[in-house]
C-alpha atoms as a PDB file:
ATOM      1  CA  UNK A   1      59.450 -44.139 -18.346  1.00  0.00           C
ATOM      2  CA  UNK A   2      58.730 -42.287 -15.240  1.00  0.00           C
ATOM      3  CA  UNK A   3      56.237 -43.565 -12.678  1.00  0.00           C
ATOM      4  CA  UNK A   4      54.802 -41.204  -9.964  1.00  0.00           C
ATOM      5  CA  UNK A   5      51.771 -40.652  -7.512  1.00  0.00           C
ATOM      6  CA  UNK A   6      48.803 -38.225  -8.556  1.00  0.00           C
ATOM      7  CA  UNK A   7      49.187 -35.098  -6.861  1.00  0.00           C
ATOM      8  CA  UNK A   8      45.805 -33.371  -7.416  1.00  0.00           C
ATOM      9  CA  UNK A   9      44.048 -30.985  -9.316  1.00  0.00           C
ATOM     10  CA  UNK A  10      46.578 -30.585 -12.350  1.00  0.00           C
ATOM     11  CA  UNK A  11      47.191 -34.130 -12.613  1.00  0.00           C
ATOM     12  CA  UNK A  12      43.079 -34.419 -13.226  1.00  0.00           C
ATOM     13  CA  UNK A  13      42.947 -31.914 -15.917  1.00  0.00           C
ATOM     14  CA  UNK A  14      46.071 -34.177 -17.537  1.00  0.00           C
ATOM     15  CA  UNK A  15      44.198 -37.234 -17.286  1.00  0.00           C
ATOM     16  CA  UNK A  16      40.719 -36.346 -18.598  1.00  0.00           C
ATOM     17  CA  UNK A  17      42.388 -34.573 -21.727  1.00  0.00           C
ATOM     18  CA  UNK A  18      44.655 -37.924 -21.528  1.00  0.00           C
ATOM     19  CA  UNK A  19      41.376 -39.787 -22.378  1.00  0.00           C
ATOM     20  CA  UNK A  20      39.566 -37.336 -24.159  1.00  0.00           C
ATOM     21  CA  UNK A  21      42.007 -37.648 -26.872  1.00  0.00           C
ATOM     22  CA  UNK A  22      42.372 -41.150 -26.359  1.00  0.00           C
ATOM     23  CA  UNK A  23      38.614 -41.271 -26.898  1.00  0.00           C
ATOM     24  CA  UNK A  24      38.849 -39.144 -30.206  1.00  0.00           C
ATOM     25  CA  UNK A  25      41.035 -42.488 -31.968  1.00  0.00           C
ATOM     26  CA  UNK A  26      39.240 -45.076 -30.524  1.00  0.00           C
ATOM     27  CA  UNK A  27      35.735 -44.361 -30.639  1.00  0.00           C
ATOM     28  CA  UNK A  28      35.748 -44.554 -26.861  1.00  0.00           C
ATOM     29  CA  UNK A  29      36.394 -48.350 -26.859  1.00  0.00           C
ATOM     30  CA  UNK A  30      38.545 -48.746 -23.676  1.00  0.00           C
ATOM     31  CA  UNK A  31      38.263 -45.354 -22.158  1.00  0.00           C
ATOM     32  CA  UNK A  32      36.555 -43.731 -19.726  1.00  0.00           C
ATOM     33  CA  UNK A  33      34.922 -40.414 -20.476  1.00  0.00           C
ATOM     34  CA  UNK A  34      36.862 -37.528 -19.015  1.00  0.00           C
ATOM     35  CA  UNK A  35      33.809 -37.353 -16.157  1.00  0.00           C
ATOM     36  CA  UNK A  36      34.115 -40.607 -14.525  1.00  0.00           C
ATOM     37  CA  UNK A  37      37.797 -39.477 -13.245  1.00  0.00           C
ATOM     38  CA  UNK A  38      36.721 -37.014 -10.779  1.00  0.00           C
ATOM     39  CA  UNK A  39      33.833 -39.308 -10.303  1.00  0.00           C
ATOM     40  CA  UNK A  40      35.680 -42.684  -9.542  1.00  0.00           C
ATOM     41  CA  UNK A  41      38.441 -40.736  -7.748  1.00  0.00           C
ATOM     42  CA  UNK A  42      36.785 -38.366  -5.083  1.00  0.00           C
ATOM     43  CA  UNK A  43      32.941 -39.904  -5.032  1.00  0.00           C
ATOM     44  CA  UNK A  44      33.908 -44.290  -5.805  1.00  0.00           C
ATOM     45  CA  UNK A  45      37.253 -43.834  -3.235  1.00  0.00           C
ATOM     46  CA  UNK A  46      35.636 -41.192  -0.971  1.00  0.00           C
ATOM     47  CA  UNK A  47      37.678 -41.204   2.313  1.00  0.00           C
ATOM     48  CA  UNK A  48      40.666 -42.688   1.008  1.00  0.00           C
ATOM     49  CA  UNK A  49      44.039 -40.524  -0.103  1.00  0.00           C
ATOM     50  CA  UNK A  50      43.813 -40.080  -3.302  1.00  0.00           C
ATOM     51  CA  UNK A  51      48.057 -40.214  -3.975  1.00  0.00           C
ATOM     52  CA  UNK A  52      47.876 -43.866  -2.250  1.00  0.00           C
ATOM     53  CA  UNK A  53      45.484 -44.773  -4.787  1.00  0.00           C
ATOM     54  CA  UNK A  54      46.658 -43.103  -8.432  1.00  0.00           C
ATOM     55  CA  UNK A  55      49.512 -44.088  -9.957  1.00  0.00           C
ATOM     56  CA  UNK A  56      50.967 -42.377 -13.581  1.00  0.00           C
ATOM     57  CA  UNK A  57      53.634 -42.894 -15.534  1.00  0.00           C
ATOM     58  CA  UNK A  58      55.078 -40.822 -18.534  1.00  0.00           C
ATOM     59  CA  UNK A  59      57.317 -40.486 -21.276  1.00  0.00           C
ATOM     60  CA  UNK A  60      58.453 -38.295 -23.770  1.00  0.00           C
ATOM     61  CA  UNK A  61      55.196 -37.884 -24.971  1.00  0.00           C
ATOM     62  CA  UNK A  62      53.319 -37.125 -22.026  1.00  0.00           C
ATOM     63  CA  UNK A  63      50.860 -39.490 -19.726  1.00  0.00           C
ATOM     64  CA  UNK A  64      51.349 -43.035 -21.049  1.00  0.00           C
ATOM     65  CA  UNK A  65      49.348 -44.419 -18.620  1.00  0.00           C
ATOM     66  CA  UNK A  66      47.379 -44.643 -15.521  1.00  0.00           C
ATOM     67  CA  UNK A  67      45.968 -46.447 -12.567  1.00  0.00           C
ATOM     68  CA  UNK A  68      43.157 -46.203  -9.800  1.00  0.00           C
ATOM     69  CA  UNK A  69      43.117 -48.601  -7.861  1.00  0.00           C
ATOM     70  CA  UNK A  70      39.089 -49.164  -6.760  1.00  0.00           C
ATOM     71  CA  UNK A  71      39.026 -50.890  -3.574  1.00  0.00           C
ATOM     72  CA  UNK A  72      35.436 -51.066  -2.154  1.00  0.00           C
ATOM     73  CA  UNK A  73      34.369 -51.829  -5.836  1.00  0.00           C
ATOM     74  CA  UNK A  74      37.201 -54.797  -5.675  1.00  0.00           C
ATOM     75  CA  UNK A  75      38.846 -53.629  -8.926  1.00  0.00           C
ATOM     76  CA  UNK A  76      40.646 -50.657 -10.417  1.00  0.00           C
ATOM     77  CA  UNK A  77      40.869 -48.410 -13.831  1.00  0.00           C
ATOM     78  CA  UNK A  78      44.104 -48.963 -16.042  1.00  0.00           C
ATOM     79  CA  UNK A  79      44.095 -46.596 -18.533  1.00  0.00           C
ATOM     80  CA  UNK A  80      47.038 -47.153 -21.449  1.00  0.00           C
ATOM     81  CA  UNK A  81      47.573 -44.236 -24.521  1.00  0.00           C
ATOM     82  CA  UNK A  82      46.657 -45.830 -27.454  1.00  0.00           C
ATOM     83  CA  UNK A  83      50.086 -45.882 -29.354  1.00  0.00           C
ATOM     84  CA  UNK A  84      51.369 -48.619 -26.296  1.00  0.00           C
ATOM     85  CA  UNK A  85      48.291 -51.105 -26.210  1.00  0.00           C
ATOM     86  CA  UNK A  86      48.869 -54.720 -26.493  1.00  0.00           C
ATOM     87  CA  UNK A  87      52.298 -55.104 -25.713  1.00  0.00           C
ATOM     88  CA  UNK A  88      54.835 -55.551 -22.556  1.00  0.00           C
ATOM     89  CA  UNK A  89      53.956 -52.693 -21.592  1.00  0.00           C
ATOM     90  CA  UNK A  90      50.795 -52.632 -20.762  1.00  0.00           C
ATOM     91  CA  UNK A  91      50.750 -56.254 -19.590  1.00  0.00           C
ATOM     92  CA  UNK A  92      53.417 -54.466 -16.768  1.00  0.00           C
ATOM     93  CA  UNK A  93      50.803 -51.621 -15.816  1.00  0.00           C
ATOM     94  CA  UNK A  94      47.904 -54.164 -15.696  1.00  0.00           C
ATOM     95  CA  UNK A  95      50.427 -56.581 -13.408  1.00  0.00           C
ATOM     96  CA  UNK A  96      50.696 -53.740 -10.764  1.00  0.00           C
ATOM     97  CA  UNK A  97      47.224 -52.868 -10.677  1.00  0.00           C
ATOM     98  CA  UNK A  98      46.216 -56.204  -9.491  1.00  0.00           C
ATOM     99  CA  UNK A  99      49.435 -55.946  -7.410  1.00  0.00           C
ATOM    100  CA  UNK A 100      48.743 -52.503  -5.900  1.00  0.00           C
ATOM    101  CA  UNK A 101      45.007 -52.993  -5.568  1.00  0.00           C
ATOM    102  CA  UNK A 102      45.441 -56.331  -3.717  1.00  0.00           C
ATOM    103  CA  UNK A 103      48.097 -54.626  -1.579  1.00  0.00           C
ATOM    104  CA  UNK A 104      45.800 -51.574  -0.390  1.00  0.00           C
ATOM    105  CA  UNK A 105      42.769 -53.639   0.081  1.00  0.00           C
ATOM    106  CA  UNK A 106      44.834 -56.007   2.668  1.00  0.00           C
ATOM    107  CA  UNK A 107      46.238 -52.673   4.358  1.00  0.00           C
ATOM    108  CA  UNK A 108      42.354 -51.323   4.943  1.00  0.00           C
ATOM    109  CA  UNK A 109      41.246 -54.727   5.679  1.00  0.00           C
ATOM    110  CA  UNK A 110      38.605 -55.237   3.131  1.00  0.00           C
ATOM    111  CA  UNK A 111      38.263 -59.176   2.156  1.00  0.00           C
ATOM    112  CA  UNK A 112      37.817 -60.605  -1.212  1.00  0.00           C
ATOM    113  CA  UNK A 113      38.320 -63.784  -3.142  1.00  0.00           C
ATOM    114  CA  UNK A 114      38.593 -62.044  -6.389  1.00  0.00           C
ATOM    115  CA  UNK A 115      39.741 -58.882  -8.129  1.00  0.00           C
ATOM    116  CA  UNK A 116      37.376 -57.491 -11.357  1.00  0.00           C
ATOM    117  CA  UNK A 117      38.535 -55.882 -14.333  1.00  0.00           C
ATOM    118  CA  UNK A 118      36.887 -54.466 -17.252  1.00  0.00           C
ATOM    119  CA  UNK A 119      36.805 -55.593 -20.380  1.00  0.00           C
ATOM    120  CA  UNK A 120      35.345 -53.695 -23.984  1.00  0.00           C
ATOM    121  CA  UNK A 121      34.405 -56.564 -26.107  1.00  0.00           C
ATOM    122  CA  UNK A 122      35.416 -54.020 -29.210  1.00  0.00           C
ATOM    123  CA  UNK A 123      38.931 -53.490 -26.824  1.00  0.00           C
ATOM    124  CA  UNK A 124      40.903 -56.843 -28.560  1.00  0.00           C
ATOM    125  CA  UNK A 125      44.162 -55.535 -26.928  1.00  0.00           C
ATOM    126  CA  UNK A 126      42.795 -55.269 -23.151  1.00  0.00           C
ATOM    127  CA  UNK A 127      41.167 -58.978 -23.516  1.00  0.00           C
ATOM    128  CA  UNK A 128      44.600 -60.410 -24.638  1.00  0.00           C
ATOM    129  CA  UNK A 129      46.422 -59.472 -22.222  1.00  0.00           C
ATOM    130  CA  UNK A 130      43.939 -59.927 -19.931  1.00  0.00           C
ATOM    131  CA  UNK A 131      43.118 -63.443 -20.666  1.00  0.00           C
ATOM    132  CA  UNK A 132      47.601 -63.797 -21.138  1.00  0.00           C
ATOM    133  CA  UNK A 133      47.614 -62.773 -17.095  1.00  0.00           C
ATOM    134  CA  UNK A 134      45.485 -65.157 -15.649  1.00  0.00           C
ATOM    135  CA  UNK A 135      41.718 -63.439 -15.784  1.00  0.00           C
ATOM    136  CA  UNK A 136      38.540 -65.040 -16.696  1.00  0.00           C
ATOM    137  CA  UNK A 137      35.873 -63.892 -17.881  1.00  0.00           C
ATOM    138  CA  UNK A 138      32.504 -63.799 -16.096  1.00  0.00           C
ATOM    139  CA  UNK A 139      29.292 -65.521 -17.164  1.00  0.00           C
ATOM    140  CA  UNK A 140      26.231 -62.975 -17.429  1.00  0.00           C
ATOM    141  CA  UNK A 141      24.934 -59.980 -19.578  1.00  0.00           C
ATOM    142  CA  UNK A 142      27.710 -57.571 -19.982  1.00  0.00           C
ATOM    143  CA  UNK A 143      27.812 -53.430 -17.999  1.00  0.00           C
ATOM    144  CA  UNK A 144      26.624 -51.387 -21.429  1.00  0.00           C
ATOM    145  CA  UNK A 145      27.780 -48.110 -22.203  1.00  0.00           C
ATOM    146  CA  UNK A 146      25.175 -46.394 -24.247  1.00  0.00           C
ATOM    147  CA  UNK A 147      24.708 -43.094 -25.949  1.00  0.00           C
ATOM    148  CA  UNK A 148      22.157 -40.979 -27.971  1.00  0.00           C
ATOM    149  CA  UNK A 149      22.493 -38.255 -30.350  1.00  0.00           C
ATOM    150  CA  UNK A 150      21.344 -34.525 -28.604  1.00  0.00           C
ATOM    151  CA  UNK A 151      18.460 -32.789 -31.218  1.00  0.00           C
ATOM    152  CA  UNK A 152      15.981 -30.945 -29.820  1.00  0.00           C
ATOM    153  CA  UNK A 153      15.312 -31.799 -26.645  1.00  0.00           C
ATOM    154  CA  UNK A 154      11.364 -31.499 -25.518  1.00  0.00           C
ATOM    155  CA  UNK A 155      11.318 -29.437 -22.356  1.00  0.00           C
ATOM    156  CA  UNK A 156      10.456 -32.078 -19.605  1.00  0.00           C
ATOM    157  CA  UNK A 157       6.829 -31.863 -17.775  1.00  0.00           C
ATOM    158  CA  UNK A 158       6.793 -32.440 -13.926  1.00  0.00           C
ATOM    159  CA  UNK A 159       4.095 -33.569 -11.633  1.00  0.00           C
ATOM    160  CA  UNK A 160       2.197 -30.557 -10.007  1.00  0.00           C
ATOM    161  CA  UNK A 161       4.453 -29.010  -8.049  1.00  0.00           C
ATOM    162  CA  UNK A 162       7.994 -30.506  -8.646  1.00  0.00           C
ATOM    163  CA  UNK A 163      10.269 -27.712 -10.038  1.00  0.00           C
ATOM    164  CA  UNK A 164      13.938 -28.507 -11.827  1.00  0.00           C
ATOM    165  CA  UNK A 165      16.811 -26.607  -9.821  1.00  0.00           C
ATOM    166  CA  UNK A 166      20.914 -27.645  -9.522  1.00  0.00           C
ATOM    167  CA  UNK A 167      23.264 -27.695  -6.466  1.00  0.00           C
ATOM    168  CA  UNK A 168      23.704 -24.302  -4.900  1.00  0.00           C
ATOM    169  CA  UNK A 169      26.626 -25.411  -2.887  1.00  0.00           C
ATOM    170  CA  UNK A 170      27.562 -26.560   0.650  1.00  0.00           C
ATOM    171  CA  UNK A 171      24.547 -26.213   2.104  1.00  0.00           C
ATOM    172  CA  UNK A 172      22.720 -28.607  -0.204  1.00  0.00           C
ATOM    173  CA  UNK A 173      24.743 -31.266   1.213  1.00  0.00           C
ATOM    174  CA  UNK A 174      22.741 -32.614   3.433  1.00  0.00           C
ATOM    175  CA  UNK A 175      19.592 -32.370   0.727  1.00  0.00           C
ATOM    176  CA  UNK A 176      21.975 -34.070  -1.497  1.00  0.00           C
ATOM    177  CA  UNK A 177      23.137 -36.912   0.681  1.00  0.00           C
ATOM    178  CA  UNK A 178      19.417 -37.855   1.252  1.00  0.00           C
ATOM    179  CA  UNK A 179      18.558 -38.237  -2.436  1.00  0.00           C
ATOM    180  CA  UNK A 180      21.727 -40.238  -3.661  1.00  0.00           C
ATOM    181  CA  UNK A 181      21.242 -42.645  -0.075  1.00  0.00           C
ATOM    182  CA  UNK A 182      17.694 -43.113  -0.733  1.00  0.00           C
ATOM    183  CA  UNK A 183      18.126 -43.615  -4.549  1.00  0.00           C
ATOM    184  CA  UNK A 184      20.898 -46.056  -3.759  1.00  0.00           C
ATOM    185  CA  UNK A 185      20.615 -47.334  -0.478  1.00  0.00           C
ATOM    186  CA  UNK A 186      24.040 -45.801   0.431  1.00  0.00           C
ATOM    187  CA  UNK A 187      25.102 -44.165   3.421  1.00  0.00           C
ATOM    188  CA  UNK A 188      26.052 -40.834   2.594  1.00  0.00           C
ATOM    189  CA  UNK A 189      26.516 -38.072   5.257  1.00  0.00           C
ATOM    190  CA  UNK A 190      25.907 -34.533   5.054  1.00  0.00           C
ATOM    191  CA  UNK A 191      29.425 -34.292   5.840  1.00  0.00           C
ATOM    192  CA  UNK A 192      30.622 -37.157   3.180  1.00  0.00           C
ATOM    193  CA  UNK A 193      28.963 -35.713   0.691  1.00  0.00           C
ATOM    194  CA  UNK A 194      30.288 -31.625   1.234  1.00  0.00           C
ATOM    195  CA  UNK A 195      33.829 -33.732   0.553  1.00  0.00           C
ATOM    196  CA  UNK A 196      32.863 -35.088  -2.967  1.00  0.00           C
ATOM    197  CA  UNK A 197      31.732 -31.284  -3.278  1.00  0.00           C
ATOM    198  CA  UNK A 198      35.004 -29.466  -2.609  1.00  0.00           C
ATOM    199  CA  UNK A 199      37.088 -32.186  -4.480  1.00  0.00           C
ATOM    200  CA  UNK A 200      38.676 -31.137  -7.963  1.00  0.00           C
ATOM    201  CA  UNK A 201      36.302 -31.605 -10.798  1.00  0.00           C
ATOM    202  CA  UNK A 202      32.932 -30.968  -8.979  1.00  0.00           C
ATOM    203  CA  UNK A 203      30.780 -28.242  -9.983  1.00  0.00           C
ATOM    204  CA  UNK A 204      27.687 -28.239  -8.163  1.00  0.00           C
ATOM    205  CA  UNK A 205      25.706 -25.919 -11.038  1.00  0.00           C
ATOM    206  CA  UNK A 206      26.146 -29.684 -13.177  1.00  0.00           C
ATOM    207  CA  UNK A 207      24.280 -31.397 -10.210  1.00  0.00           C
ATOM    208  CA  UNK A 208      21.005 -31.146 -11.795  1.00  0.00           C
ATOM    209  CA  UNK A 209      17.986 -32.237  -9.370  1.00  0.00           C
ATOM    210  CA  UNK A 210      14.211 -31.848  -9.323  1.00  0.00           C
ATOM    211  CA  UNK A 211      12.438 -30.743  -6.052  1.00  0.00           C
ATOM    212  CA  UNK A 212       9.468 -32.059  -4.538  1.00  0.00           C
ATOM    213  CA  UNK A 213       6.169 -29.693  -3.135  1.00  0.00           C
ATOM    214  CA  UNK A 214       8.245 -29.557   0.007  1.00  0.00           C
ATOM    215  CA  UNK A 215      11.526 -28.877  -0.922  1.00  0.00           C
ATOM    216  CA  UNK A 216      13.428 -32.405  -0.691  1.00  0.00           C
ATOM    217  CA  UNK A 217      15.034 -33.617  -3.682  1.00  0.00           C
ATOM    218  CA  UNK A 218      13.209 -36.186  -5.353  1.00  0.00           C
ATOM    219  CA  UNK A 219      15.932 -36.893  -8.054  1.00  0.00           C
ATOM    220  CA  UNK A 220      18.983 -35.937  -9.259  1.00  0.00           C
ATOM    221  CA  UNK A 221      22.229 -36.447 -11.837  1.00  0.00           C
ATOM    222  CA  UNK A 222      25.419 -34.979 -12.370  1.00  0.00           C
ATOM    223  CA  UNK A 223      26.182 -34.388 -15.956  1.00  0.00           C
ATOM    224  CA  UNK A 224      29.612 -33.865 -17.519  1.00  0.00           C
ATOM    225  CA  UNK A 225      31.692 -32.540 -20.500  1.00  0.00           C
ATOM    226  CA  UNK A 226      33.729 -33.817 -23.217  1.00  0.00           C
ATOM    227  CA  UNK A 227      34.269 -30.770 -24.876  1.00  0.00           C
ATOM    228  CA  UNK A 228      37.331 -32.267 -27.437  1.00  0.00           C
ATOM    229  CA  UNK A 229      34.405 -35.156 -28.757  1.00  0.00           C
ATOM    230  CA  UNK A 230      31.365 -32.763 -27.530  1.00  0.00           C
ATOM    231  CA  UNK A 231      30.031 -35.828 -25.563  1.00  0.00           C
ATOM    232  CA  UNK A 232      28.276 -35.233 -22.099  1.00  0.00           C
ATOM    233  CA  UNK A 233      28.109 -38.174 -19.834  1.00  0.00           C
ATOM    234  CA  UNK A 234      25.107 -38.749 -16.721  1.00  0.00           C
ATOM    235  CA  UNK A 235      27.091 -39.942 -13.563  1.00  0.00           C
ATOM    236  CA  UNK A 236      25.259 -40.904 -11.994  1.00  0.00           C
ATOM    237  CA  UNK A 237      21.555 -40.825 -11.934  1.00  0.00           C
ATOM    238  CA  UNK A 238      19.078 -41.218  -9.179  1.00  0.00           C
ATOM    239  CA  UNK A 239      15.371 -41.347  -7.651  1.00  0.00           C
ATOM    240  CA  UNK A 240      14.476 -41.013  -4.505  1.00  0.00           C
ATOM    241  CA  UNK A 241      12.333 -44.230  -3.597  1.00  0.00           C
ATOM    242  CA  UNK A 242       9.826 -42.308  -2.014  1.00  0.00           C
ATOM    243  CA  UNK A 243       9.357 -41.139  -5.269  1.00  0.00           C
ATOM    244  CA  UNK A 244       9.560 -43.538  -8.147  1.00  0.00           C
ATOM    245  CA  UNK A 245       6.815 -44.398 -10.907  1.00  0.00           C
ATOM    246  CA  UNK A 246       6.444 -40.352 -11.452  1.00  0.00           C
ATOM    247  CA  UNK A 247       8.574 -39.819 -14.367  1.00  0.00           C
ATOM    248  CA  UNK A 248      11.121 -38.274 -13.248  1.00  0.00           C
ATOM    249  CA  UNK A 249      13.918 -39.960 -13.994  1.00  0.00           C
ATOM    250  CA  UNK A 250      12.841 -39.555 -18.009  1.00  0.00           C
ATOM    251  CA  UNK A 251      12.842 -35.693 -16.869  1.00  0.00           C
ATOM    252  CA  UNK A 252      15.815 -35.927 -15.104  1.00  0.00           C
ATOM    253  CA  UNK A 253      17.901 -37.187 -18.362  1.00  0.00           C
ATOM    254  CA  UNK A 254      15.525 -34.800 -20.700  1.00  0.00           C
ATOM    255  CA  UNK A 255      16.608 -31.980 -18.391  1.00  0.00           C
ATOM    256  CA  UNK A 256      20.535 -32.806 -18.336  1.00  0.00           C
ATOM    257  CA  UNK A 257      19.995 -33.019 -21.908  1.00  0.00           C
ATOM    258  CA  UNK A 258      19.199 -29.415 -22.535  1.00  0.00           C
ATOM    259  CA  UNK A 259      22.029 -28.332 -20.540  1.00  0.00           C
ATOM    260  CA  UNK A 260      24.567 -30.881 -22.050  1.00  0.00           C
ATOM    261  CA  UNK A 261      23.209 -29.252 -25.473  1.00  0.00           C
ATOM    262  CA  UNK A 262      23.613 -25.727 -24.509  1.00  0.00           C
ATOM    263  CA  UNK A 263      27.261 -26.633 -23.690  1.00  0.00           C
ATOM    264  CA  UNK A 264      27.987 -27.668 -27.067  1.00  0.00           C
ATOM    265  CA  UNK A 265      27.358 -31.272 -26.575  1.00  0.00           C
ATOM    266  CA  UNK A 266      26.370 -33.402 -29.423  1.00  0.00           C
ATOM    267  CA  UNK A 267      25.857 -36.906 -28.149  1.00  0.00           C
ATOM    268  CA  UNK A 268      24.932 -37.899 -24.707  1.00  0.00           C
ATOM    269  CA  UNK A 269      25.926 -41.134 -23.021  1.00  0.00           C
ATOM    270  CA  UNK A 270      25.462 -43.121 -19.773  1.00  0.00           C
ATOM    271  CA  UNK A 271      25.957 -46.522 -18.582  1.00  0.00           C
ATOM    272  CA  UNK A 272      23.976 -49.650 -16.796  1.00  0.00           C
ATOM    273  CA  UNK A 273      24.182 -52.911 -15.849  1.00  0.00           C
ATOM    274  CA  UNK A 274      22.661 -55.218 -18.525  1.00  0.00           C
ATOM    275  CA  UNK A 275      20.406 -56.967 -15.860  1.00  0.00           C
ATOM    276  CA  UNK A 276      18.992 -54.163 -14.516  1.00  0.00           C
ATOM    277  CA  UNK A 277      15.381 -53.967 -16.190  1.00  0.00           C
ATOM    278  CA  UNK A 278      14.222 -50.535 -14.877  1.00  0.00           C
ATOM    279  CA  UNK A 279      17.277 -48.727 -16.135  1.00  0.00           C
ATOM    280  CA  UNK A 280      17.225 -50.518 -19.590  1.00  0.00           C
ATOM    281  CA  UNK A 281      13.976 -49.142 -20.286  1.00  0.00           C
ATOM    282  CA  UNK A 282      14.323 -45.803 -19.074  1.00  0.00           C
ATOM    283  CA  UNK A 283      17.360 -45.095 -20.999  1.00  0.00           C
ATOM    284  CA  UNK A 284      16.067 -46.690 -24.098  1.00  0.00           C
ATOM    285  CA  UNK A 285      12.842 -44.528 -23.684  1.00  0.00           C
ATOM    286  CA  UNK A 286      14.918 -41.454 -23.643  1.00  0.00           C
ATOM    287  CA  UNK A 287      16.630 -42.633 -26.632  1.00  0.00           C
ATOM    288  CA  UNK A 288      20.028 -44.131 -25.800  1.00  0.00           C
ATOM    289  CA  UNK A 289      20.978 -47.614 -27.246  1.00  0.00           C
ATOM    290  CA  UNK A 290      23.513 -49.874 -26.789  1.00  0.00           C
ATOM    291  CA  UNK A 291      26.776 -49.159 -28.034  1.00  0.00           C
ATOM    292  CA  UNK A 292      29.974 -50.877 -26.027  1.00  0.00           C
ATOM    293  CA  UNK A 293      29.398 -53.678 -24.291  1.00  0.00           C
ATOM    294  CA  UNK A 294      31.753 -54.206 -21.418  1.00  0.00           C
ATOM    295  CA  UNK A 295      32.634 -57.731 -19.641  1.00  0.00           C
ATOM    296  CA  UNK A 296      33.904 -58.487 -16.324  1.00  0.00           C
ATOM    297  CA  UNK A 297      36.838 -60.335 -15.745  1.00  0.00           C
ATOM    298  CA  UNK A 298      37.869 -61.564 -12.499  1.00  0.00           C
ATOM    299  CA  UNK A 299      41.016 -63.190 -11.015  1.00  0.00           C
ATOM    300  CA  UNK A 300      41.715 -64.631  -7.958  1.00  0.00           C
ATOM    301  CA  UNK A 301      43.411 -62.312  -4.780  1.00  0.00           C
ATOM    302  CA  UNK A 302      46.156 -64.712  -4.002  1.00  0.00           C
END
């Protein structure tokens, strides 16, 4: 087994078809789709290297695993191929994310009692050795992946004067780091923001966003492919507070929709926290439901 650092853009390519065919065995129970990657990677650990953060190793039969390590969410992703769940070895690649992760947070100074690792309740192997290493599970309504079939799509309506439109490039950046910041209450930076849109993966004509009478973007998402399991993903999805209670984040999805079906995209999925009210009922109203719950485990720094 051969462990190494990521080195970029071909290493991303290997890992989202890693866990697009891990996906195709497992009915996604465990995996992240192929668009969170980039996503966690360049937009979750923006400013950070990302060959301090991504660790792989591999076999004889290509990728057999992988780790992020997540520090300002105070976790990581540990990814395992399916043939080598539930066994020493991935009890060894979850042991040096919480080693790694713990180590990198110390060296950037960013304090925390706990680490938190995800758990698929469907995902037997990842709570076993989870629960064998010392993590507990937290108390509270689980993070929910859900997903929806893609039919026909009704084209969205607008409020008088709002137009649909996509990322042109660089000099959206600015636009852009408005709408996620005050959707969010982030801090993004014209010049943050132009990073996450030259990093491998990005494609700024999948930045879908809707325009206000003046020009600003009101909302936005970024969509992204599965083409092996033809499932698109939203990543993530915003409003402007300036402009919620208008519908558009129902117009947003409907919109992303269309496009994920014109890219050959059956099924359409995103994922909230089950406590958040406002996104539960806009996602079921666009037709998602619940499909893999996910629990939080946490254990201790020290």
């Amino acid at each position: 087994m051969n462990q190494r650092a990521y080195t970029g853009a071909a290493d991303l390519q290997r890992l989202q078809d890693f866990n697009a065919a891990a996906i195709a065995v497992t009915d996604h129970c465990g995996y992240l789709h192929p668009g969170d990657i980039p996503h966690h990677i360049y937009n979750g650990n923006r400013g950070y290297d990302p060959a301090t953060l991504l660790t792989i190793w591999e076999d004889d039969g290509g990728i057999a695993a992988w780790v992020l390590a997540n520090m300002r969410h105070k976790g990581f992703d540990a990814q395992v191929r399916p043939d080598l769940r539930g066994g020493a070895f991935e009890r060894e690649v979850l042991t040096y994310a919480w080693e790694r992760t713990v180590e990198l947070m110390r060296r950037h100074d960013i304090a925390a009692d706990y680490l938190y690792a995800d758990g698929f309740r469907g995902d037997s192997a990842r709570v076993e050795v989870l629960t064998a290493l010392g993590w507990e599970k937290e108390s509270g309504p689980p993070f929910t992946l859900t997903r929806t079939p893609i039919g026909d799509v009704a084209m969205p309506t607008l409020p008088d004067g709002f137009t649909f439109g996509a990322a042109q490039g660089l000099d959206d950046a600015a636009a852009l780091a408005t709408v996620h910041s005050g959707a969010f209450g982030s801090s993004w930076t014209a010049e943050s923001y132009a990073g996450v849109m030259q990093s491998p993966g990005y494609a700024p004509e999948r930045e879908l966003v809707i325009r206000a009478p003046d020009g600003a973007f009101a909302a936005f998402t970024i969509i992204w492919f599965d083409p092996l399991n033809r499932a698109g993903l939203f990543e993530p999805v915003g409003v402007h507070r300036d402009y919620n209670r208008r519908g558009l984040g129902r117009a947003i999805l409907l919109h992303g929709m269309q496009h994920m079906a014109a890219a050959g995209m059956t099924t359409a999925t995103v994922a909230h926290f089950g406590d958040n009210a406002a996104a539960t009922g806009l996602y079921h109203a666009c037709g998602f439901r619940p499909w893999h719950p996910i629990d939080s485990y946490r254990k201790a720094c020290s």
